[in-house]
Every structure is written in C-alpha cells, then in structure tokens.
N, C-alpha and C. Protein backbone atom coordinates (compact mmCIF):
# COMPACT_ATOMS: atom_id res chain seq x y z
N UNK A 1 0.82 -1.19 0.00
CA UNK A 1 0.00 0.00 0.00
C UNK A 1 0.86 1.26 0.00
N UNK A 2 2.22 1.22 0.70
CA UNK A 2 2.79 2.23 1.24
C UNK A 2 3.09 2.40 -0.12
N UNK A 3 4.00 1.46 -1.13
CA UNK A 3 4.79 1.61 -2.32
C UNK A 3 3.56 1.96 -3.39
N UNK A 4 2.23 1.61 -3.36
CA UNK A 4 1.63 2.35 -4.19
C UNK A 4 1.31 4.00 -4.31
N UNK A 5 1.05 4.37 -2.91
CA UNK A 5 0.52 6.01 -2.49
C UNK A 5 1.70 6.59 -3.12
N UNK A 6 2.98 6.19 -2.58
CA UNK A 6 4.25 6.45 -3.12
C UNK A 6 4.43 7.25 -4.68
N UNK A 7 4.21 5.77 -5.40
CA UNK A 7 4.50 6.07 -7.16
C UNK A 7 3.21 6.93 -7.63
N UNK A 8 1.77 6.69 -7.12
CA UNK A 8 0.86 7.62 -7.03
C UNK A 8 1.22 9.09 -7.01
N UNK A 9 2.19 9.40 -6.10
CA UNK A 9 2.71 10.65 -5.75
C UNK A 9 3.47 11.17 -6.63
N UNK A 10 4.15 9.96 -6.50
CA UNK A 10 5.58 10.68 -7.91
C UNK A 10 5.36 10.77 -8.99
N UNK A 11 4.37 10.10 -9.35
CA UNK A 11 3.47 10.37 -11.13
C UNK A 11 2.63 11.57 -10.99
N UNK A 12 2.22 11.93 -10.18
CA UNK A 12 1.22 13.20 -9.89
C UNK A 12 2.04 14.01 -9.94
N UNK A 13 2.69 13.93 -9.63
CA UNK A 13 4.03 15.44 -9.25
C UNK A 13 4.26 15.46 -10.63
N UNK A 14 5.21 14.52 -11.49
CA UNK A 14 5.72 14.88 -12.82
C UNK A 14 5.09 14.84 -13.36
N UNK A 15 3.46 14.68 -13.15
CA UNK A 15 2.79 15.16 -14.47
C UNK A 15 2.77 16.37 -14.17
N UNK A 16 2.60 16.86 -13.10
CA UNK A 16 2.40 18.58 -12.61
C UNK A 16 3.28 19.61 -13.18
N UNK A 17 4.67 18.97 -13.08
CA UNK A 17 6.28 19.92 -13.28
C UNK A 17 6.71 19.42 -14.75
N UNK A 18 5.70 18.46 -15.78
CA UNK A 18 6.10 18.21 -17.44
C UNK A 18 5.06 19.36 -17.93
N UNK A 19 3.83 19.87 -17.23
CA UNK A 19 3.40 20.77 -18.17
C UNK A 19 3.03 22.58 -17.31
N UNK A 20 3.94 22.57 -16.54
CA UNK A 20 3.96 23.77 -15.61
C UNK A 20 4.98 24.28 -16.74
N UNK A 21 5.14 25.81 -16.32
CA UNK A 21 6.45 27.10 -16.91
C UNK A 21 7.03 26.57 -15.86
N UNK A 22 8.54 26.23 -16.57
CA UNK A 22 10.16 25.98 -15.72
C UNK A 22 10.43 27.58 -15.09
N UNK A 23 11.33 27.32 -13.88
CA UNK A 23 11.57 28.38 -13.41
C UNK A 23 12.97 27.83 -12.39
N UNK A 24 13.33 27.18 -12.16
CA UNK A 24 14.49 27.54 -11.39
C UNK A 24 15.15 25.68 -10.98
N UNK A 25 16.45 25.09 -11.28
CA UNK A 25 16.69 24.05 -10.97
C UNK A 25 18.09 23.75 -10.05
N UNK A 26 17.82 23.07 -8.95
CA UNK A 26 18.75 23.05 -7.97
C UNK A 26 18.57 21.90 -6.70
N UNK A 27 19.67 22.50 -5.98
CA UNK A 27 19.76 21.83 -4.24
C UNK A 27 19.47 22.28 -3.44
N UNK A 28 19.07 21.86 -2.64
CA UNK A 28 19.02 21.97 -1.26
C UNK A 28 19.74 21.63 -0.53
N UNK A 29 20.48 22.07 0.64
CA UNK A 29 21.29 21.54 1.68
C UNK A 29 21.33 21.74 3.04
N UNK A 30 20.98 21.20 3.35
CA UNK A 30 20.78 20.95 5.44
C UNK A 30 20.91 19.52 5.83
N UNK A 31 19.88 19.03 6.73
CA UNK A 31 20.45 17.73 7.19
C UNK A 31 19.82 17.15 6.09
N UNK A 32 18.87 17.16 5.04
CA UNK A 32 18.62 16.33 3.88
C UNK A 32 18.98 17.00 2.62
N UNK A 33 20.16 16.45 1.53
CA UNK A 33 20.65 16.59 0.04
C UNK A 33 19.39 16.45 -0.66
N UNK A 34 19.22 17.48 -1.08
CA UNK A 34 17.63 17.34 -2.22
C UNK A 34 17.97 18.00 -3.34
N UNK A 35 17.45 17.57 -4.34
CA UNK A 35 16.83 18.05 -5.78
C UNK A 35 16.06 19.04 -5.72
N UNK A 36 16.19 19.78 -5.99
CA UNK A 36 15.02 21.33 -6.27
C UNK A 36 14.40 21.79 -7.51
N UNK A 37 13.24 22.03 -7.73
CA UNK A 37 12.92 22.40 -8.89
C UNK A 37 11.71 23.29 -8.51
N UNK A 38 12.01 24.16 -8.98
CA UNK A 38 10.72 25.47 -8.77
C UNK A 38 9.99 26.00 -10.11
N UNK A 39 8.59 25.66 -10.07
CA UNK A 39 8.06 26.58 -11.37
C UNK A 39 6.93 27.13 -10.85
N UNK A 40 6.53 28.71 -11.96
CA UNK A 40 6.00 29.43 -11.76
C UNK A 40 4.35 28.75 -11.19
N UNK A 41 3.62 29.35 -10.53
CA UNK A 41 2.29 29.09 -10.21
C UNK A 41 1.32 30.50 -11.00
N UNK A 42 0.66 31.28 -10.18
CA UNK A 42 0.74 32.29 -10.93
C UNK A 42 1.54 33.23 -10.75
N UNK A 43 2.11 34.00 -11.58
CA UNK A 43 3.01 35.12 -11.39
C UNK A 43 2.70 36.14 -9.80
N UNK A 44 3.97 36.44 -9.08
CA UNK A 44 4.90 35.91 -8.80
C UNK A 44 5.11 34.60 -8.34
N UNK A 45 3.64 33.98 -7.45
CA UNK A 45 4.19 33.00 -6.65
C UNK A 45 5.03 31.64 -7.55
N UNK A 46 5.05 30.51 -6.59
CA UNK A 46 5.66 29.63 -7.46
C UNK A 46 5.69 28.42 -6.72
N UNK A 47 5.93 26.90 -7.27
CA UNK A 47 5.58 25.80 -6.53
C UNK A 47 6.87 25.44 -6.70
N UNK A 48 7.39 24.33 -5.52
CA UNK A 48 8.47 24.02 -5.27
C UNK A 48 8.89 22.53 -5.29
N UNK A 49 9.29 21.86 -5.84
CA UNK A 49 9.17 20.29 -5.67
C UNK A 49 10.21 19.95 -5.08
N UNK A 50 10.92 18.79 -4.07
CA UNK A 50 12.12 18.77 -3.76
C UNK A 50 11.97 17.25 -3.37
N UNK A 51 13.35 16.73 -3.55
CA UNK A 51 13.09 14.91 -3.44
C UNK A 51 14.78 14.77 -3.14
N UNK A 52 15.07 13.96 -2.11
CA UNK A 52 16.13 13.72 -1.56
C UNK A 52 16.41 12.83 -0.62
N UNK A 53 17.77 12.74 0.13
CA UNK A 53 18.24 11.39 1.25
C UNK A 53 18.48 12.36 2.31
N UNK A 54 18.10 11.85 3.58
CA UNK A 54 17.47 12.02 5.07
C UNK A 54 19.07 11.86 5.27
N UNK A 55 20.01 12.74 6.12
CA UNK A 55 21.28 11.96 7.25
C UNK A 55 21.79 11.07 6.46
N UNK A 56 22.38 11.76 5.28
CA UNK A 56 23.53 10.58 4.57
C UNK A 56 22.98 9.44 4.17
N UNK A 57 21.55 9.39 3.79
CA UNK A 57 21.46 7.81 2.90
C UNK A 57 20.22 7.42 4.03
N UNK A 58 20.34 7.79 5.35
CA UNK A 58 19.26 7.07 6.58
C UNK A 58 17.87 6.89 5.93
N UNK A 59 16.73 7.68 5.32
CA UNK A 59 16.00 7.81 4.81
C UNK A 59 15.76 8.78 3.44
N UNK A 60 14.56 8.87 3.03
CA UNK A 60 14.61 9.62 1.79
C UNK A 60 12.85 10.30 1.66
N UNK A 61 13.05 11.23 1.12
CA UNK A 61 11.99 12.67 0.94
C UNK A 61 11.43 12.86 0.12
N UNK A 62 10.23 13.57 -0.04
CA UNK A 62 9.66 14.25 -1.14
C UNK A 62 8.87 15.50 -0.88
N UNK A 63 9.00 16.37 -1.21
CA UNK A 63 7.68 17.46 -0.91
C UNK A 63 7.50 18.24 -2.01
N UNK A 64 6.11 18.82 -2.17
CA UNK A 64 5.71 19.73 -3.03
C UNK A 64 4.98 21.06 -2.12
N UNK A 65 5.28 22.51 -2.05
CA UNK A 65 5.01 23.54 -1.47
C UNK A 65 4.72 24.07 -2.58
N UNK A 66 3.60 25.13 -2.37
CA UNK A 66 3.25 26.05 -3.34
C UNK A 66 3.81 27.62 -2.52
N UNK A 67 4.31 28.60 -2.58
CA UNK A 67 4.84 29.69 -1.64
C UNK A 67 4.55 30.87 -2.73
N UNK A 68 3.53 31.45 -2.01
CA UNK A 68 4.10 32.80 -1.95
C UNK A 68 4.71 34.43 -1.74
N UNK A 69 4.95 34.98 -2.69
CA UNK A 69 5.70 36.39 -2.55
C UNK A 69 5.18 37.07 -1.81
N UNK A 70 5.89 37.11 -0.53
CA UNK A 70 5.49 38.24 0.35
C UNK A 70 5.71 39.71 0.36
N UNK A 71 6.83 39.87 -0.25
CA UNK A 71 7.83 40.82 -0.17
C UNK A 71 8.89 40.84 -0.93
N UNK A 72 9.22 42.30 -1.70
CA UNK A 72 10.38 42.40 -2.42
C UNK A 72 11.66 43.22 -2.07
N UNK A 73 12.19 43.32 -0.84
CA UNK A 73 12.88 44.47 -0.63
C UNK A 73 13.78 45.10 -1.97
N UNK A 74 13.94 46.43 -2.01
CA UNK A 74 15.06 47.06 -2.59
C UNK A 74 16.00 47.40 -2.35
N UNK A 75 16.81 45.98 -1.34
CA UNK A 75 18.42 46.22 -0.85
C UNK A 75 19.11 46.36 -1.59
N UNK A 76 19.31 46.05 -3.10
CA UNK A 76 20.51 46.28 -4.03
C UNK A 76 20.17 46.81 -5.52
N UNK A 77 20.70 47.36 -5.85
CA UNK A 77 20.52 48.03 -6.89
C UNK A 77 20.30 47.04 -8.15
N UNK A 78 21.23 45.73 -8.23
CA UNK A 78 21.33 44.77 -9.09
C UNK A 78 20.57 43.69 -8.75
N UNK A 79 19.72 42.58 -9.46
CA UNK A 79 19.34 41.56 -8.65
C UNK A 79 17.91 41.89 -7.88
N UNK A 80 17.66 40.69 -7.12
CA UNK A 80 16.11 40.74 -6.88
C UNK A 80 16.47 39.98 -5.48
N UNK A 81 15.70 40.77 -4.72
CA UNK A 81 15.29 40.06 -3.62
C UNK A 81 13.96 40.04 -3.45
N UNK A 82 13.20 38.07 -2.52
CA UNK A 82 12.30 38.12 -2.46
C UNK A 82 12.35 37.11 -1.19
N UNK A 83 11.22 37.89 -0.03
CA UNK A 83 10.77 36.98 0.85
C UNK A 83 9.12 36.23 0.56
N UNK A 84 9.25 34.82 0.81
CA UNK A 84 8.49 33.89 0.18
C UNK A 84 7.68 33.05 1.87
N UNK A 85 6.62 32.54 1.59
CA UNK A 85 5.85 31.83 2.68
C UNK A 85 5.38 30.85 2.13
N UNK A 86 5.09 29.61 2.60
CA UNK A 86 4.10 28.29 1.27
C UNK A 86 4.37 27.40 2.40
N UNK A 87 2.97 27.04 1.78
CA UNK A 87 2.54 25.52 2.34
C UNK A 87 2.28 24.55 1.72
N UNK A 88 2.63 23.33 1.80
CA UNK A 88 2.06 21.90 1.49
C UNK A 88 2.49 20.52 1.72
N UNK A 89 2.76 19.61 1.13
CA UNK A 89 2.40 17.87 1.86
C UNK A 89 4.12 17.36 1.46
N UNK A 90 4.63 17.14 2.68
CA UNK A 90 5.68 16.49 2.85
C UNK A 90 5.67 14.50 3.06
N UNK A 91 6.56 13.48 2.33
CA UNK A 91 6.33 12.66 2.88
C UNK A 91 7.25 11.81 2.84
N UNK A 92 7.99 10.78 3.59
CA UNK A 92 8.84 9.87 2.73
C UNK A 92 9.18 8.86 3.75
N UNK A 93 10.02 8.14 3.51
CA UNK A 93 10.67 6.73 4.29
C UNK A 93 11.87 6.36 4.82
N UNK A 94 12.03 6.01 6.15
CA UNK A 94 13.22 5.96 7.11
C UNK A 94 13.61 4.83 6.95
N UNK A 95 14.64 4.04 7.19
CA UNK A 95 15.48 2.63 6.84
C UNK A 95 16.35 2.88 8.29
N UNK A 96 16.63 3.48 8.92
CA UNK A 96 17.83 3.54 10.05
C UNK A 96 16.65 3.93 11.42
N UNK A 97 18.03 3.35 12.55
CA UNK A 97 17.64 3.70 13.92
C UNK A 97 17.28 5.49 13.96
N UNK A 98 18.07 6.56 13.08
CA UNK A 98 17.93 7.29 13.35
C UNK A 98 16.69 7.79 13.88
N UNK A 99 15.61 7.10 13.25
CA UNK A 99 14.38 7.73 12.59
C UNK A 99 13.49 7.00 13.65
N UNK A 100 13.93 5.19 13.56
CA UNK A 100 12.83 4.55 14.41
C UNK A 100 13.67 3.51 15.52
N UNK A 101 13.06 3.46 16.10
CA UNK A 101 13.76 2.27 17.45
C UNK A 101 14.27 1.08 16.54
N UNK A 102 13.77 0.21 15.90
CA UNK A 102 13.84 -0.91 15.70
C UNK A 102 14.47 -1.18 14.21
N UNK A 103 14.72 0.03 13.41
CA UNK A 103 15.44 -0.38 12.27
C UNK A 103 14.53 -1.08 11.01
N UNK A 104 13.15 -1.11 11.75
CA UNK A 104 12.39 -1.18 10.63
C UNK A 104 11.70 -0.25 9.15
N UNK A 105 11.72 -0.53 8.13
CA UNK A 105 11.00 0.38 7.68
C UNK A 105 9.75 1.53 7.88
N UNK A 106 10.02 2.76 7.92
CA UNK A 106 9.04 3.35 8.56
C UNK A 106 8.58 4.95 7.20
N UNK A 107 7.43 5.12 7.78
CA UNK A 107 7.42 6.50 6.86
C UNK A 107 6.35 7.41 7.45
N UNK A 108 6.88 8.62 6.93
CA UNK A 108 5.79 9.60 7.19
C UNK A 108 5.19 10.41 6.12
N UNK A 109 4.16 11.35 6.82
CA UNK A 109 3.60 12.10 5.51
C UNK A 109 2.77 13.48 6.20
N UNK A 110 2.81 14.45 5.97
CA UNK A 110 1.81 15.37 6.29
C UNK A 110 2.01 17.00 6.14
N UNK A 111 1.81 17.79 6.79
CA UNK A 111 1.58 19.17 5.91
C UNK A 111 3.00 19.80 6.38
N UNK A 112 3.63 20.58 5.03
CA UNK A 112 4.74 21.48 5.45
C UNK A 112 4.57 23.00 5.18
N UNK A 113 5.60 23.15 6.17
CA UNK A 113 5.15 25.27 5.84
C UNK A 113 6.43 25.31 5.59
N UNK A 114 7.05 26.46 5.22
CA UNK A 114 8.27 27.07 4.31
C UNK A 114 8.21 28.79 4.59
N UNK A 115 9.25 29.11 4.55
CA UNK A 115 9.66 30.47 4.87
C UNK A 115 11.07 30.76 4.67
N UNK A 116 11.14 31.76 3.56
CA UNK A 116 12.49 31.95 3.43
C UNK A 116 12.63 33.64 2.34
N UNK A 117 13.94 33.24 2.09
CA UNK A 117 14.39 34.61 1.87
C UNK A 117 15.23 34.36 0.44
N UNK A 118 15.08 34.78 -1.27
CA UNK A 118 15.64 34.34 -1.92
C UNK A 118 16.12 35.63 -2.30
N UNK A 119 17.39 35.29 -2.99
CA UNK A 119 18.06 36.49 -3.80
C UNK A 119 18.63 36.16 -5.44
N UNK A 120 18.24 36.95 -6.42
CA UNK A 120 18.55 36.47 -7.54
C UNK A 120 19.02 36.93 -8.42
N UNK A 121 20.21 36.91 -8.88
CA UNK A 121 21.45 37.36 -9.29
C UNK A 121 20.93 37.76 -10.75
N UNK A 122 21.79 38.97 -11.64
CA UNK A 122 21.73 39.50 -12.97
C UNK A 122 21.80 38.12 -13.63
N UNK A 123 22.08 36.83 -13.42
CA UNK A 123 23.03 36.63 -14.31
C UNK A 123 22.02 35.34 -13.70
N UNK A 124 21.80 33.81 -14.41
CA UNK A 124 20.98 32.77 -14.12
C UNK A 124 21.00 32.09 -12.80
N UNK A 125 21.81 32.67 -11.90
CA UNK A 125 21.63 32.10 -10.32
C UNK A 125 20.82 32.79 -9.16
N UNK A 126 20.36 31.50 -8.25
CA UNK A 126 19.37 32.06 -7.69
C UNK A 126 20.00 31.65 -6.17
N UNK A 127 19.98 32.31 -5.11
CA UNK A 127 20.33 31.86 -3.98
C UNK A 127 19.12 31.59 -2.65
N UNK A 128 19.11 30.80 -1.75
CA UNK A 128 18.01 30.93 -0.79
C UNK A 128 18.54 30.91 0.15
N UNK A 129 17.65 30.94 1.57
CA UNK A 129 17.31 30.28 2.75
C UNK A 129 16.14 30.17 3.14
N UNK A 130 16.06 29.12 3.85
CA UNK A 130 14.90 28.87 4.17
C UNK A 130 14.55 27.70 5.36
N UNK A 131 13.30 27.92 5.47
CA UNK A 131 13.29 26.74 6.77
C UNK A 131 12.10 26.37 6.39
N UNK A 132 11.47 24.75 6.46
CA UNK A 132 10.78 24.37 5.74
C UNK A 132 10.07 23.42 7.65
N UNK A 133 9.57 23.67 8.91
CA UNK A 133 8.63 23.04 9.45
C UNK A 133 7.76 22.17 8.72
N UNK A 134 7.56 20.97 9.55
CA UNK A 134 6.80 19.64 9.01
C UNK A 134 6.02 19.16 10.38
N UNK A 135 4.29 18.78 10.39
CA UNK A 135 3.75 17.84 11.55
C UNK A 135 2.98 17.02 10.68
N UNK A 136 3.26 15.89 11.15
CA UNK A 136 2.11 14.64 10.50
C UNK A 136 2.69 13.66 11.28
N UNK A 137 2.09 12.58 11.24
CA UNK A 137 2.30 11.01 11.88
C UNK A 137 3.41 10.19 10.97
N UNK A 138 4.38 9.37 11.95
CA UNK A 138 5.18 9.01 11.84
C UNK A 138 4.70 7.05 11.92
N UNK A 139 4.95 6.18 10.69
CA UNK A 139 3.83 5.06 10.49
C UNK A 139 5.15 4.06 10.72
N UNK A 140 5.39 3.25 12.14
CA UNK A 140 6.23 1.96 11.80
C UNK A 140 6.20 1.15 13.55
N UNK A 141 5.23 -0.10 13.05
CA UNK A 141 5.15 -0.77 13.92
C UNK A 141 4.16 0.13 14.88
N UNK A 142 3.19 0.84 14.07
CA UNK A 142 1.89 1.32 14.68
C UNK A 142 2.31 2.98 14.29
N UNK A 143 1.09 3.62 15.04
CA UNK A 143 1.11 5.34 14.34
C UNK A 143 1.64 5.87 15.50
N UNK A 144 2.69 7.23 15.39
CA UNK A 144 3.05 8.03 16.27
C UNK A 144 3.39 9.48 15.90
N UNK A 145 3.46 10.31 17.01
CA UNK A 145 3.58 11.61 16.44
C UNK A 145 5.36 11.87 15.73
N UNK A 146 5.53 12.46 14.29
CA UNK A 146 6.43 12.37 14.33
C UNK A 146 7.37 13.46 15.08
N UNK A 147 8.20 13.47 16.10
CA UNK A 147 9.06 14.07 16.56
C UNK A 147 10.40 13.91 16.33
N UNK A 148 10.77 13.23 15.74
CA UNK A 148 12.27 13.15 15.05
C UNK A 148 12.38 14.11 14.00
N UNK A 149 11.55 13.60 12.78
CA UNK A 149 11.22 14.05 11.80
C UNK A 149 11.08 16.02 11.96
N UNK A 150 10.00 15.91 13.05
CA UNK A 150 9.91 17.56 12.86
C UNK A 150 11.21 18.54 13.64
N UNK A 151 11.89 17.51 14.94
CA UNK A 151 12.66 18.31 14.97
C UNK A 151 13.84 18.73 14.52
N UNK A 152 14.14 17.75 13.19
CA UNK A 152 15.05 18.15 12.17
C UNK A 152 14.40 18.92 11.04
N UNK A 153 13.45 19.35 11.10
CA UNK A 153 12.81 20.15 9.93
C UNK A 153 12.82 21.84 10.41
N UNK A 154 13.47 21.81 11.46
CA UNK A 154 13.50 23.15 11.57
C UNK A 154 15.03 23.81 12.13
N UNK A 155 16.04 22.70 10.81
CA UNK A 155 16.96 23.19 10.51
C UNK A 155 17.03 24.25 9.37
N UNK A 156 17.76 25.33 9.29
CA UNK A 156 18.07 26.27 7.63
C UNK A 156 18.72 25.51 6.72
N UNK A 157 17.98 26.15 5.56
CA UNK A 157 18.49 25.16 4.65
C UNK A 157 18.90 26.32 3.63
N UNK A 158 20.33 25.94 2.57
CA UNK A 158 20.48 27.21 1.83
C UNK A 158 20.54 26.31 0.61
N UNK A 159 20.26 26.91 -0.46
CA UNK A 159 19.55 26.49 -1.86
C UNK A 159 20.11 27.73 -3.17
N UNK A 160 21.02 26.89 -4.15
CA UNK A 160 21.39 27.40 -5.14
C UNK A 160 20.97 26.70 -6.52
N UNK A 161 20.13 27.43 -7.18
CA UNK A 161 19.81 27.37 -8.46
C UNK A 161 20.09 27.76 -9.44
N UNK A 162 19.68 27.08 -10.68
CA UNK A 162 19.76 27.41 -11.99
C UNK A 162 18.78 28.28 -12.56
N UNK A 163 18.31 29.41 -12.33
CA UNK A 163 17.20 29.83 -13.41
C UNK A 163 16.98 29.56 -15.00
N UNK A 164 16.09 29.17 -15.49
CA UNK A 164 16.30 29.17 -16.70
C UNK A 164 14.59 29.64 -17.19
C-alpha cells in the first residue's frame, strides 16, 4: 500500500512539473541533500518540488510547497530580492535507527510550511534560505507523532539554483 501512495505521488508530481512554466533548478542543503525544482504558479508566486536522502542515505523525501511572494525588498541596486511563505504535503521513508527504534522500515507524511528569503542574481543564479517546518504522523510498527522528523525540519536550509 505504502509503495503504491508512493508512485501515485511521484506520477502526480511529474505530471504537474512536465506541463507547468520551468523556473528555477537546484539543491538543497541541510540535514537532507535534495533536488530542487521550482516553477512558476501564478506570477509571482511559485511551486516548489524537492526529493532527496534524510542523514547521509538514513532515509529519503519528497515534498511539493506552493509559496508565496510576500515581499520584495530594494536592498541592491542589481538583482532581486524576495521573501516567500508556502505551504504543502511532505512525505517519505526511514530505513535507520535514526528515525525509528527498531530499524524497521518506517514512513511519514503530512503538511509542510516554508519560509524563506531568496536572492537572484543578474546573471541565471538564484540563492536561498529557508526553513521548511513539518507535523504529521510518523507510520512503523503502529502510528506516532512524528518528533524526530519535525525536529530536524527546523533546521536552515540554503539552496542554489539554476534559473532558466
């Protein structure tokens, strides 16, 4: 069941990001290495997809946030700054003690918020930060609140892209 909701997900998503406007391709980096890909929603805002490994390989991620433009300050003469807000559904699967007592397969899933601060260069690079909070239930060897999970989600995370 788990491996169906799964590919369910991941086919929903790329059908979403094969016929969306491209807007920005990259990483993420904090305690989870992710894939980033951002395209426009409606002008300004924009949706965010990101898929990656948990603590070096321990588990692995997916989320889709829609965020938007709060704010544009005019700190620099060159370049764009923008502060961003978004919400939506985080979910994925643990393999290590980190995550669960027993080393069994485990996973979670449920709503994420996002908040951050991007800056974006004359030239096709885009820089972030951001902090991406997560609460939902944590599923292995019965349901629990996840608290591992969320209290590594409210590490900063900094994010360099490709605009194109």
């Amino acid at each position: 069941m788990k491996k169906v909701l799964l590919i369910s997900l991941l086919l929903n998503l790329a059908t979403m990001a094969a016929f969306a406007q491209s807007r920005a391709i990259g990483v993420r980096l904090s305690n989870v290495l992710e894939v980033s890909y951002q395209f426009d929603a409606a002008k300004p805002n924009f949706w965010e997809l990101d898929g990656g490994l948990l603590n070096m390989g321990k588990g692995a991620q997916a989320s889709i946030i829609h965020n938007w433009i709060i704010g544009s300050p005019n700190w620099t003469s060159q370049g764009e700054w923008n502060w961003y807000l978004g919400v939506g559904g985080l979910m994925g699967l643990t393999w290590d003690n980190t995550y669960n007592d027993n080393g069994n397969l485990g996973c979670y899933m449920g709503v994420a918020g996002m908040f951050g601060l991007e800056y974006t260069f004359d030239f096709p690079l885009e820089l972030s930060a951001d902090v991406r909070p997560f609460v939902g239930p944590y599923i292995n060897d019965g349901v629990s609140f996840n608290t591992r999970v969320l209290a590594n989600s409210f590490f900063p995370t900094v994010s360099a892209r490709y605009r194109f």
